[in-house]
Protein backbone atom coordinates (compact mmCIF):
# COMPACT_ATOMS: atom_id res chain seq x y z
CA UNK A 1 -51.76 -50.58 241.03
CA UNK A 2 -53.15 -48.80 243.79
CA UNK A 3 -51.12 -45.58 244.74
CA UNK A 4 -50.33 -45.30 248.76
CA UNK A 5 -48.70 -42.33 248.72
CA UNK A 6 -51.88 -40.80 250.63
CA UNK A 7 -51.02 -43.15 253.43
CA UNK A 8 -47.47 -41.56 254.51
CA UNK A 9 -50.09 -38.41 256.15
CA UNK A 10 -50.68 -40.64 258.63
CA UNK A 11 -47.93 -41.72 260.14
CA UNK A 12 -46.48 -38.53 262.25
CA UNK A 13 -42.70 -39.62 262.71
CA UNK A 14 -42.42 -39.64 259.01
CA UNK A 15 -42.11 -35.53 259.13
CA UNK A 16 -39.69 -35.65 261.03
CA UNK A 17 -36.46 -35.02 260.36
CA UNK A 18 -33.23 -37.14 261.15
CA UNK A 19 -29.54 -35.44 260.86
CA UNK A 20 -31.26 -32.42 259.08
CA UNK A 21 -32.75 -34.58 256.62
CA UNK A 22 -35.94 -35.92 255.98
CA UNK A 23 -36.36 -39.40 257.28
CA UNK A 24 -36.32 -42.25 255.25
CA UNK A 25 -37.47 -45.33 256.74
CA UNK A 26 -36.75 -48.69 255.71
CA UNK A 27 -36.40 -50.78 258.87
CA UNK A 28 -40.04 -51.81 258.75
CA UNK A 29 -38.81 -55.63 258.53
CA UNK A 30 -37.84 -54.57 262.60
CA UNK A 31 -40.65 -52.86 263.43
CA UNK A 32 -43.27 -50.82 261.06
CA UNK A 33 -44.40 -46.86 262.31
CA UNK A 34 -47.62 -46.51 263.21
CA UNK A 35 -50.66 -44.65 261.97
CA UNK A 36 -52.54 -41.89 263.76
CA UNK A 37 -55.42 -43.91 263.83
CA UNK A 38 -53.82 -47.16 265.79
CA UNK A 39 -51.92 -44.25 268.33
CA UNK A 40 -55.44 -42.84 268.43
CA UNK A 41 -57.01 -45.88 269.65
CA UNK A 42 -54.56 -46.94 272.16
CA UNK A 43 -54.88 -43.19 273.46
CA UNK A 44 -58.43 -43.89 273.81
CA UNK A 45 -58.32 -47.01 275.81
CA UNK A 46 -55.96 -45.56 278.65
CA UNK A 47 -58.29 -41.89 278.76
CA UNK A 48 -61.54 -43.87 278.53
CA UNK A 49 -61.99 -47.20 279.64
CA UNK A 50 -58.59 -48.41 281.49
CA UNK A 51 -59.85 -51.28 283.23
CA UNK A 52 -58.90 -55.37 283.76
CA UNK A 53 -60.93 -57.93 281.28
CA UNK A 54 -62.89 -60.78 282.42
CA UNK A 55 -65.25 -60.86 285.23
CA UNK A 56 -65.32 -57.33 286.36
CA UNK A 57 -68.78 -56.36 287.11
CA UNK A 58 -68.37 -52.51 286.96
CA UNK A 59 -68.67 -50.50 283.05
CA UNK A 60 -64.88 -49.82 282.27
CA UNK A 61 -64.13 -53.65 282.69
CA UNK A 62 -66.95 -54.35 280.53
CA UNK A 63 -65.94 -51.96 277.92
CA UNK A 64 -62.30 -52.94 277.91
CA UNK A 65 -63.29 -56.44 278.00
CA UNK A 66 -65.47 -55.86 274.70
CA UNK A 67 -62.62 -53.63 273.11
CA UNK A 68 -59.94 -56.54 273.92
CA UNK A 69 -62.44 -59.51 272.62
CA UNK A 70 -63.48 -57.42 269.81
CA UNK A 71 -59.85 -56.72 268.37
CA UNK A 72 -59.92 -61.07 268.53
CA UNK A 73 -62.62 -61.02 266.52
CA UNK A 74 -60.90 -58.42 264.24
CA UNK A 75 -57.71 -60.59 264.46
CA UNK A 76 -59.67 -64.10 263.45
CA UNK A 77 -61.42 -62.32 260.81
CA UNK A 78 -58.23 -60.99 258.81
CA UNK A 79 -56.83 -64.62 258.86
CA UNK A 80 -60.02 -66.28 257.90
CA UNK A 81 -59.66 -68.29 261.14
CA UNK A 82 -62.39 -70.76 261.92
CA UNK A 83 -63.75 -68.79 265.26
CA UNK A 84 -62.05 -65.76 267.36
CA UNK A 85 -61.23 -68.86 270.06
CA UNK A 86 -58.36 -69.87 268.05
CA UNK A 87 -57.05 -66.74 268.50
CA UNK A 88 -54.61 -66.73 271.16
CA UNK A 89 -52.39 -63.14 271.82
CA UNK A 90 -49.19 -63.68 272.77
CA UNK A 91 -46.48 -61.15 273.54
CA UNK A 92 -45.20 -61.86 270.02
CA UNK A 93 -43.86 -64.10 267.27
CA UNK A 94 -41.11 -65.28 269.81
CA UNK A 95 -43.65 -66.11 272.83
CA UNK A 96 -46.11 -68.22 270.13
CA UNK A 97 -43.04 -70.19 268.99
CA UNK A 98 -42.01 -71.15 272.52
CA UNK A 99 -45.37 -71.96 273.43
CA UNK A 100 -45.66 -74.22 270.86
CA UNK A 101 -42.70 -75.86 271.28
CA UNK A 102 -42.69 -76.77 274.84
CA UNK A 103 -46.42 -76.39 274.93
CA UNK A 104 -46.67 -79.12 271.81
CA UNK A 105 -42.86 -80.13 271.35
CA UNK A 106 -41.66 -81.40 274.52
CA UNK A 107 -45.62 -83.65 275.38
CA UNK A 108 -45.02 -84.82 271.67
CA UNK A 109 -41.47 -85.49 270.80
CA UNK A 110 -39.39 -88.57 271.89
CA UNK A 111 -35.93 -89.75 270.92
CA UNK A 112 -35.97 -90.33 267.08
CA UNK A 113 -37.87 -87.87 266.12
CA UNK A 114 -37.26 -85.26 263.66
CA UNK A 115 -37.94 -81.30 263.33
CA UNK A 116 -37.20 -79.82 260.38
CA UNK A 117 -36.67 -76.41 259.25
CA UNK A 118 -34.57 -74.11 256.73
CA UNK A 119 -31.79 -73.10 257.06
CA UNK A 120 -33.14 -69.38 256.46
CA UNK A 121 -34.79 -68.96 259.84
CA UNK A 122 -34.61 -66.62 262.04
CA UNK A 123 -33.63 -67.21 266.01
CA UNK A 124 -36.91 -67.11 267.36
CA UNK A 125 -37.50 -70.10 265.32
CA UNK A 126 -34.94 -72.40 265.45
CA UNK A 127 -33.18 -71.61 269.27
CA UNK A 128 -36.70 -73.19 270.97
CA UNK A 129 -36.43 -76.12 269.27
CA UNK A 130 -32.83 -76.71 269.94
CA UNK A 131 -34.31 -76.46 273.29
CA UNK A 132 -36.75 -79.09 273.39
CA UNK A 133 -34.46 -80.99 271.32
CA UNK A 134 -32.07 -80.70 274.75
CA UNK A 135 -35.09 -82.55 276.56
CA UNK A 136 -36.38 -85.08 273.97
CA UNK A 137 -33.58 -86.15 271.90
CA UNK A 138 -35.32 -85.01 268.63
CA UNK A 139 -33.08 -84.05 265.55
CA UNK A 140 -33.08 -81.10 263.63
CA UNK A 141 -32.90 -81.22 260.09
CA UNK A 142 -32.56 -78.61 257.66
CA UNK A 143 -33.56 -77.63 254.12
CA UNK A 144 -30.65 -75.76 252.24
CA UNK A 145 -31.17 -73.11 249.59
CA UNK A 146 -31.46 -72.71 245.75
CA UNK A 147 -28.65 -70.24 244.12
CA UNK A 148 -31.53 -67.58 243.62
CA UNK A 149 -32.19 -67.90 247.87
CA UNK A 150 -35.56 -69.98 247.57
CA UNK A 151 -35.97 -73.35 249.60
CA UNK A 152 -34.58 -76.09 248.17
CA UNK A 153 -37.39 -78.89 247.95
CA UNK A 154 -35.38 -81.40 246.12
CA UNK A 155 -34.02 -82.39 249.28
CA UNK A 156 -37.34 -83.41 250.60
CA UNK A 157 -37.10 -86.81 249.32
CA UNK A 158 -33.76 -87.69 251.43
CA UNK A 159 -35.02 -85.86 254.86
CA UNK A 160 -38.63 -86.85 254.60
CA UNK A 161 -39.87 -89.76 256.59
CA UNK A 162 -42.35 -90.72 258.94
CA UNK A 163 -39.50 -89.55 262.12
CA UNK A 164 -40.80 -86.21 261.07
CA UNK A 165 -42.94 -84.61 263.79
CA UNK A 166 -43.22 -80.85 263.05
CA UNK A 167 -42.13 -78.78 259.69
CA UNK A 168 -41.85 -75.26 260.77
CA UNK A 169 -40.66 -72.64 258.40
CA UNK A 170 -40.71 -68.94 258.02
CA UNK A 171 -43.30 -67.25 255.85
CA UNK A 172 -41.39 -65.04 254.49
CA UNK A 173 -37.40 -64.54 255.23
CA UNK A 174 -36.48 -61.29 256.75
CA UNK A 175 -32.96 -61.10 255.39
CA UNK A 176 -33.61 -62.69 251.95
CA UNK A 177 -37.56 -61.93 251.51
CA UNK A 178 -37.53 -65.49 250.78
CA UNK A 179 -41.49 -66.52 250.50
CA UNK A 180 -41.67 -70.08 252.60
CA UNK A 181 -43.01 -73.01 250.71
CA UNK A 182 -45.72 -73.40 252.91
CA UNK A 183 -48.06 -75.13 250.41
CA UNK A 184 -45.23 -78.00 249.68
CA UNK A 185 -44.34 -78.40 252.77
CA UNK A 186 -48.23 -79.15 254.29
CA UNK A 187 -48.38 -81.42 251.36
CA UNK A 188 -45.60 -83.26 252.51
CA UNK A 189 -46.42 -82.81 256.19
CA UNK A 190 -49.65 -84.46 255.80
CA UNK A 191 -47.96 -87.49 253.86
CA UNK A 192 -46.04 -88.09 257.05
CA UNK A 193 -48.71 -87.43 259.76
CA UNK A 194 -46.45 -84.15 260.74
CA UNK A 195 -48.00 -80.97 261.85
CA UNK A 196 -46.52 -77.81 260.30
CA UNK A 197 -45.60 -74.15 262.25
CA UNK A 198 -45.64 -71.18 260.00
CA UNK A 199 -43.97 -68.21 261.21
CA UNK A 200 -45.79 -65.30 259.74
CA UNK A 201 -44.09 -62.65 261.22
CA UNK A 202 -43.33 -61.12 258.03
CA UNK A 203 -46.04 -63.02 255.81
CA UNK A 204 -49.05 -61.90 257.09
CA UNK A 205 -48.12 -58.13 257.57
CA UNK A 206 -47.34 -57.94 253.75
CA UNK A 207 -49.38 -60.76 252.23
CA UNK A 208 -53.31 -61.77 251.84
CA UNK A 209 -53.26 -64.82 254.72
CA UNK A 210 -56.36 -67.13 254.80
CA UNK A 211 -55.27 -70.08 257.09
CA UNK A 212 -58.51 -72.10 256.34
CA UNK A 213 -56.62 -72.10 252.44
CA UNK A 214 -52.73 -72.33 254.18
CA UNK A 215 -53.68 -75.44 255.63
CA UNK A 216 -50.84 -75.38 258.41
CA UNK A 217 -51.73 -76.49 262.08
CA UNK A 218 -50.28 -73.23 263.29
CA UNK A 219 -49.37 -69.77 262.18
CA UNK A 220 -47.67 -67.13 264.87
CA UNK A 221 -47.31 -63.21 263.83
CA UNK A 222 -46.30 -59.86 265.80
CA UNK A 223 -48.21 -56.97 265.62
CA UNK A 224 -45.57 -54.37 265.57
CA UNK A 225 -44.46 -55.74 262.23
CA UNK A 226 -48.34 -54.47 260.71
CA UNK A 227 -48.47 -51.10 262.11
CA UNK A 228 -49.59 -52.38 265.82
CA UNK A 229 -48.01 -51.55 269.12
CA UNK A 230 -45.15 -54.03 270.50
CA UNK A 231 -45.97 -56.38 273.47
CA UNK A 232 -48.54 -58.05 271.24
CA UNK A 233 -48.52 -61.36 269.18
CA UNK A 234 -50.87 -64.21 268.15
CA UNK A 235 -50.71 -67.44 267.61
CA UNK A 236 -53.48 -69.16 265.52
CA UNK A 237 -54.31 -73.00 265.65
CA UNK A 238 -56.52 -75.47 264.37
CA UNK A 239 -59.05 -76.05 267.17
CA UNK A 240 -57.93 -79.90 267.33
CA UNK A 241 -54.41 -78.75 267.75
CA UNK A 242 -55.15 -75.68 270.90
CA UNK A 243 -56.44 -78.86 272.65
CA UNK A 244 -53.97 -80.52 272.25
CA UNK A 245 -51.36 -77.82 273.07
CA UNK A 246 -50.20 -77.95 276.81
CA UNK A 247 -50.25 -74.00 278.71
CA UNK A 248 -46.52 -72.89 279.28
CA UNK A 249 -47.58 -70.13 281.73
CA UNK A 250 -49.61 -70.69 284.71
CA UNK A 251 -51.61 -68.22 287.13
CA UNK A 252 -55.07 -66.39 286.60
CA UNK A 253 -56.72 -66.30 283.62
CA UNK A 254 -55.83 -69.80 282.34
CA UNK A 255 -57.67 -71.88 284.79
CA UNK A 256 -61.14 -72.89 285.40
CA UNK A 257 -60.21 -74.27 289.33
CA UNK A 258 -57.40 -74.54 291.42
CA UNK A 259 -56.82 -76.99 293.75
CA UNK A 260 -54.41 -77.77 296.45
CA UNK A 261 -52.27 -79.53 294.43
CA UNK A 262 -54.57 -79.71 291.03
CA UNK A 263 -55.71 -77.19 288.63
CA UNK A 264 -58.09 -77.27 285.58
CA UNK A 265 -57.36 -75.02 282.62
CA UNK A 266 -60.01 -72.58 281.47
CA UNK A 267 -61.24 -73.05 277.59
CA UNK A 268 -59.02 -71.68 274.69
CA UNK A 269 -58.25 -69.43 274.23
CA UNK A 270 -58.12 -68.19 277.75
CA UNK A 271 -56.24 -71.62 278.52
CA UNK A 272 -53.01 -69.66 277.09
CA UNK A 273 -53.24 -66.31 278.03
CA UNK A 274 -52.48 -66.19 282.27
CA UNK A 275 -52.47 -63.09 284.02
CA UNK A 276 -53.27 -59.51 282.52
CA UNK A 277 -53.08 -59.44 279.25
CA UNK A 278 -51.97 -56.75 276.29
CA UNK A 279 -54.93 -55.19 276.73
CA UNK A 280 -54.01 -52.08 275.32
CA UNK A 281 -51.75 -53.46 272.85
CA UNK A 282 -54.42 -55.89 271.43
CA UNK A 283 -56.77 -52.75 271.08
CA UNK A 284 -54.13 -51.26 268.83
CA UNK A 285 -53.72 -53.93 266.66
CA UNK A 286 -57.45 -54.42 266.49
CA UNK A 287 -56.93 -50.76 264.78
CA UNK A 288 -53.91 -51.70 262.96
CA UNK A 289 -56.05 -54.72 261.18
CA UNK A 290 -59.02 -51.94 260.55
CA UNK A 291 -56.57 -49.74 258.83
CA UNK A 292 -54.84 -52.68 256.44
CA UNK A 293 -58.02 -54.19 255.70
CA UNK A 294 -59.37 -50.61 254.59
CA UNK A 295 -56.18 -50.49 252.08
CA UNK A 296 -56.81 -54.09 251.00
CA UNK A 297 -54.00 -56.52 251.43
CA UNK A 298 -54.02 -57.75 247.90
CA UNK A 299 -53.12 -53.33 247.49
CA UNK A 300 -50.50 -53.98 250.23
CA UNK A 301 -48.95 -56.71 248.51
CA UNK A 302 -49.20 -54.84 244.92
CA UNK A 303 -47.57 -52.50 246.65
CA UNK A 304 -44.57 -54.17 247.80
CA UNK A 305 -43.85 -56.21 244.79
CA UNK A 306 -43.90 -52.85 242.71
CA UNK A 307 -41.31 -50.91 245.26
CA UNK A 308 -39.62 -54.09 245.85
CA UNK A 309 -38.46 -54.76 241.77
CA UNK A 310 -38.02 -50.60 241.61
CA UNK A 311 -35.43 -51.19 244.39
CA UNK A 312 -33.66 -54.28 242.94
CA UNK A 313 -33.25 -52.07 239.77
CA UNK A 314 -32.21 -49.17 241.17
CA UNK A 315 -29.52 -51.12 243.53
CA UNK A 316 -27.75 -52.59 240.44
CA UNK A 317 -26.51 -49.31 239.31
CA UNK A 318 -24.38 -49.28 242.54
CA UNK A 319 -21.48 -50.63 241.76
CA UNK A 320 -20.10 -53.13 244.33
CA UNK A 321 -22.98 -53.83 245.73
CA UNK A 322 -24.55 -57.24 246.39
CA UNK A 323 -28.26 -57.78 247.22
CA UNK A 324 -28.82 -61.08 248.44
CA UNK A 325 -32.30 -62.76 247.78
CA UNK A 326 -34.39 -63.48 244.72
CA UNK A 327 -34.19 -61.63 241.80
CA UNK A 328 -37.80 -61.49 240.89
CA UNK A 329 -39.90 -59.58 242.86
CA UNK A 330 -43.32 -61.19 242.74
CA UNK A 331 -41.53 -64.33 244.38
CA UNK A 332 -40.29 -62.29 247.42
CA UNK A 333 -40.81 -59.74 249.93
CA UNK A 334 -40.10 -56.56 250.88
CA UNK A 335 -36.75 -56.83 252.99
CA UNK A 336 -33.67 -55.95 250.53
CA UNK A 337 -29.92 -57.23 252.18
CA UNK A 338 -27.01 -56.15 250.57
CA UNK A 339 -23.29 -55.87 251.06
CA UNK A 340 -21.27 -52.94 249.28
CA UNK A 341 -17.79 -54.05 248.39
CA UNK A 342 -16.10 -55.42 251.34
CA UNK A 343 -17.42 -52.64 254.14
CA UNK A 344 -19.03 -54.03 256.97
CA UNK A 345 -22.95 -53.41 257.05
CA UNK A 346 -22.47 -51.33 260.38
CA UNK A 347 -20.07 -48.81 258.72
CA UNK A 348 -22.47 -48.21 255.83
CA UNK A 349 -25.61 -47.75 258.11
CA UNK A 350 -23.68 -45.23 260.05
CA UNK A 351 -22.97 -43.37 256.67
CA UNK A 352 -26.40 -43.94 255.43
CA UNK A 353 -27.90 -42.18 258.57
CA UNK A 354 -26.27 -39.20 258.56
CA UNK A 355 -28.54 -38.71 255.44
CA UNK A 356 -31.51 -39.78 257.43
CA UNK A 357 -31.70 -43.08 255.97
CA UNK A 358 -32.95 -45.74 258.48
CA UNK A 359 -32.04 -49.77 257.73
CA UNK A 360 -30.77 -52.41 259.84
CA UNK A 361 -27.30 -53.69 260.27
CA UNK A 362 -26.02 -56.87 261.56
CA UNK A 363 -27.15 -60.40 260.86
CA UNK A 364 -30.93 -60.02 261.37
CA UNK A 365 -31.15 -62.72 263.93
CA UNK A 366 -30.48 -65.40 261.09
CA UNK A 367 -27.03 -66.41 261.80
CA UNK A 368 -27.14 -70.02 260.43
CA UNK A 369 -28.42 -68.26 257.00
CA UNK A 370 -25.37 -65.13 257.60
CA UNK A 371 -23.16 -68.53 257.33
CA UNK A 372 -24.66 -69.89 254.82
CA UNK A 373 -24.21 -66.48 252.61
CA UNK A 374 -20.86 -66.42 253.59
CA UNK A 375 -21.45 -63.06 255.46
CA UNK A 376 -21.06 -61.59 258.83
CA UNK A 377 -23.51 -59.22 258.29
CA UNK A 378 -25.46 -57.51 255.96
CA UNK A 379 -27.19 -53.80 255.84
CA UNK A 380 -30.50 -54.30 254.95
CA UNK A 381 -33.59 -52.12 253.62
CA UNK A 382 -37.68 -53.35 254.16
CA UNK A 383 -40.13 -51.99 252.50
CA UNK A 384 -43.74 -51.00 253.47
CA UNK A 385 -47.30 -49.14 252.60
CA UNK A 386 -45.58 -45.63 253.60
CA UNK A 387 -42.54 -45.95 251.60
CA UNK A 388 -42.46 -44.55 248.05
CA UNK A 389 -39.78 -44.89 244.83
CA UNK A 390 -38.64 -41.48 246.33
CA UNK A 391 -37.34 -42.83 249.48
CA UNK A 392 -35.45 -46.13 247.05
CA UNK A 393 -34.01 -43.11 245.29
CA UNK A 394 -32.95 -41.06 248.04
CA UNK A 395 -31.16 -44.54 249.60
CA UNK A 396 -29.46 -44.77 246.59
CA UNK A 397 -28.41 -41.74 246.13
CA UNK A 398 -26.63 -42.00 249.75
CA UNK A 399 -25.12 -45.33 248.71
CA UNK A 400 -23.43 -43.15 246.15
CA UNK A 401 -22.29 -40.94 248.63
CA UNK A 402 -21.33 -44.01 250.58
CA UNK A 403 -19.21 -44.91 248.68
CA UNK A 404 -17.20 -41.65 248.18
CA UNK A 405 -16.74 -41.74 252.00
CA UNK A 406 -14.96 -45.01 251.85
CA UNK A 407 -13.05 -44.20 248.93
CA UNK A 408 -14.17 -47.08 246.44
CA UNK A 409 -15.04 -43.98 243.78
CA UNK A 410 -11.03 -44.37 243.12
C-alpha cells in the first residue's frame, strides 16, 4: 500500500493546534481540508485573471473562461464521462439532486408511479423527492437494511415493477460507510425501463468512479468533500438524459434567445448553469482533481480501506462503544459512527475536542436511517488521504479519557 503520510505537508490547518493540542481531523465526511496547491490556485484566479466567462472579448475573460472550461474537462476526465458537455457544475450534491428532480421528476412522474430509495439516505436525497411526490402523486418506496448495514436486495422482488420510474441511492452512506449497490440496482433499473440517480457525494471523493462502467443515468458529487472549495458541485448525465432534463433556474447563461414571452435554452451544459457561475470554485476543484489523480484513486481507496479496518480494531477495545456499519472494511467507507454507552454523541464530541479531536455529532442528515438504528444521534469519525493510524490512536486514546469524564471507568 501506498504510504500518504507525505500528503498531511500540504494541508496548512493540519499544524495547527486546537485546545493546545494538535488537531486531529476526522470530519472529512462534512467537508475535507484543502491542499496548498487547490488554495494556491484559487489565489491565482482572483490576483490574475478575475473576470466573467463566456463572451467577453477582452484577455482576463478569455483566460478565466479557459481556466473554468478547462477544470470541466478535468472534471469529465476523472469520471470517464463521455465529453466535458455532460458536465454540468452545480452549487453541490444538494442543487444536482433538486435539479434532477424537478428538472426530470416532476415532466416525468404521474400518479402511480414509484421512486425508490434506501432507507440509508441522506436529506438531500430523499426531502426533493418527497417534494415532487407533493406535485405528482408518485410513491416512495424504500429498501431496508441487512444486520451488517448493507442494502437489503432481497426485497427487490416485492417493490420492483414496471411503476418504478427512478432508483436513486447513495454511493456510499455517510453515517454507515455503506457502499450503494449501484451495479444491482442499474440491473434492475434497466429491467423496468427506470433511470437510476447515484449520489456520489461520498463515492467518488474516496473511490475510482468511471460512469461509462457505473452505467447509471446520473451521478451528482460536491467538491468540498475531495479537497475542493464549497459552492461547487456537478452533476453528470448521459447525453440522452441532459436533453431530456428540463432547466430549474432561468436567466443568462442558459438561453440561446429570449423572447417576449418565449425563450430558447442554450446547449448543455450551459442549458443548466444561469447566471455567473463558481468560477473560482470550479478552478479549485479543477486543482483538487489534479492533486487526487496525481495520488491515484485506486492509492486513495487503499488508503481508506487500510485506516478504515485499523479504526474498527482499535474502536473495539473501547468498551461500551458501538460502531454502527459493516464490519469489513473493503465493503465500506471511510465514515466510522459510534455510540459510547448511553451518552449522547454531542456530549462526547465536546469531550473529544478539548483534546483537539474533530468529528461530527448529531444525526448526519440521515434521520430516517438514525430511526432505523434506533438512535438519536451518533458521534461519528471520516477518514481521508491526510489522516494516519496516529490520529485513530490519538481518538482512541481520548475515548478513554472520555469515558473517565463520564464516569463509566466505575
Amino acid at each position: 500500500m501506498t504510504d500518504l503520510t507525505h500528503l498531511r505537508d500540504d494541508f496548512p490547518i493540519l499544524s495547527r493546534e486546537v485546545n493546545g493540542h494538535p488537531l486531529v481531523y476526522l470530519d472529512s465526511a462534512a467537508t475535507t481540508q484543502k491542499p496548498v496547491q487547490v488554495l494556491d490556485a484559487v489565489d491565482h484566479y482572483y490576483r490574475t485573471m478575475n473576470a466573467n466567462v463566456h463572451r467577453g472579448a477582452h484577455a482576463l475573460s478569455v483566460e478565466a473562461t479557459d481556466a473554468y472550461e478547462g477544470a470541466r474537462a478535468r472534471v469529465a476526465s476523472f469520471i470517464n464521462a463521455g465529453s466535458p458537455n455532460e458536465v454540468v457544475f452545480t452549487r453541490g450534491t444538494t442543487s444536482a439532486l433538486n435539479i434532477i428532480a424537478y428538472g426530470y421528476g416532476l415532466n416525468v412522474l404521474k400518479p402511480g408511479d414509484k421512486v425508490l430509495l434506501t432507507i440509508m439516505e441522506h436529506h438531500s436525497n430523499i426531502v426533493p423527492w418527497q417534494l415532487i411526490a407533493r406535485h405528482t402523486g408518485v410513491e416512495l418506496v424504500y429498501l431496508d437494511l441487512t444486520e451488517d448495514y448493507e442494502v437489503d436486495l432481497s426485497q427487490l422482488d416485492r417493490i420492483l415493477d414496471d411503476a418504478v420510474k427512478i432508483i436513486t441511492v447513495s454511493g456510499m452512506s455517510n453515517v454507515t460507510g455503506t457502499l450503494g449497490p449501484v451495479t444491482q440496482l442499474v440491473a434492475a433499473a434497466k429491467s423496468v425501463g427506470a433511470i437510476v440517480v447515484v449520489d456520489g457525494a461520498q463515492l467518488v471523493p474516496h473511490y475510482p468512479t468511471d460512469v461509462e462502467a457505473l452505467g447509471a443515468d446520473f451521478l451528482v458529487f460536491s467538491g468540498h468533500k475531495m479537497l475542493g472549495p464549497t459552492g461547487i458541485g456537478v452533476m453528470w448525465g448521459k447525453a440522452e438524459r441532459l436533453e431530456e432534463l428540463e432547466p430549474t433556474e432561468g436567466g443568462g447563461e442558459m438561453i440561446s434567445d429570449v423572447q417576449l414571452y418565449e425563450s430558447r435554452w442554450a446547449a448543455v451544459p450551459q442549458k443548466f448553469e444561469a447566471g455567473t457561475p463558481p468560477i473560482a470554485q470550479a478552478i479549485g476543484l479543477g486543482a483538487a482533481v489534479d492533486y487526487l489523480e496525481k495520488i491515484g484513486m485506486t492509492a486513495v481507496r487503499e488508503h481508506e480501506v487500510d485506516i478504515t479496518g485499523y479504526a474498527l480494531e482499535r474502536l473495539a477495545d473501547v468498551p461500551e462503544l458501538t460502531v454502527y456499519g459493516p464490519s469489513d472494511p473493503s465493503r465500506r467507507g471511510g465514515a466510522v459512527s459510534f455510540e459510547l454507552a448511553d451518552i449522547h454523541a454531542h456530549d462526547v464530541a465536546t469531550i473529544l475536542d478539548q483534546y483537539g479531536i474533530a468529528v461530527r455529532a448529531g444525526h448526519h442528515c440521515a434521520k430516517p436511517l438514525m430511526r432505523h438504528l434506533e438512535v438519536a444521534a451518533t458521534a461519528r469519525a471520516s477518514f481521508y488521504v491526510y489522516n494516519t493510524h496516529d490520529d485513530v490512536d490519538r481518538l482512541v486514546d481520548a475515548l478513554m479519557e472520555a469515558r473517565k469524564v463520564f464516569g463509566l471507568d466505575g
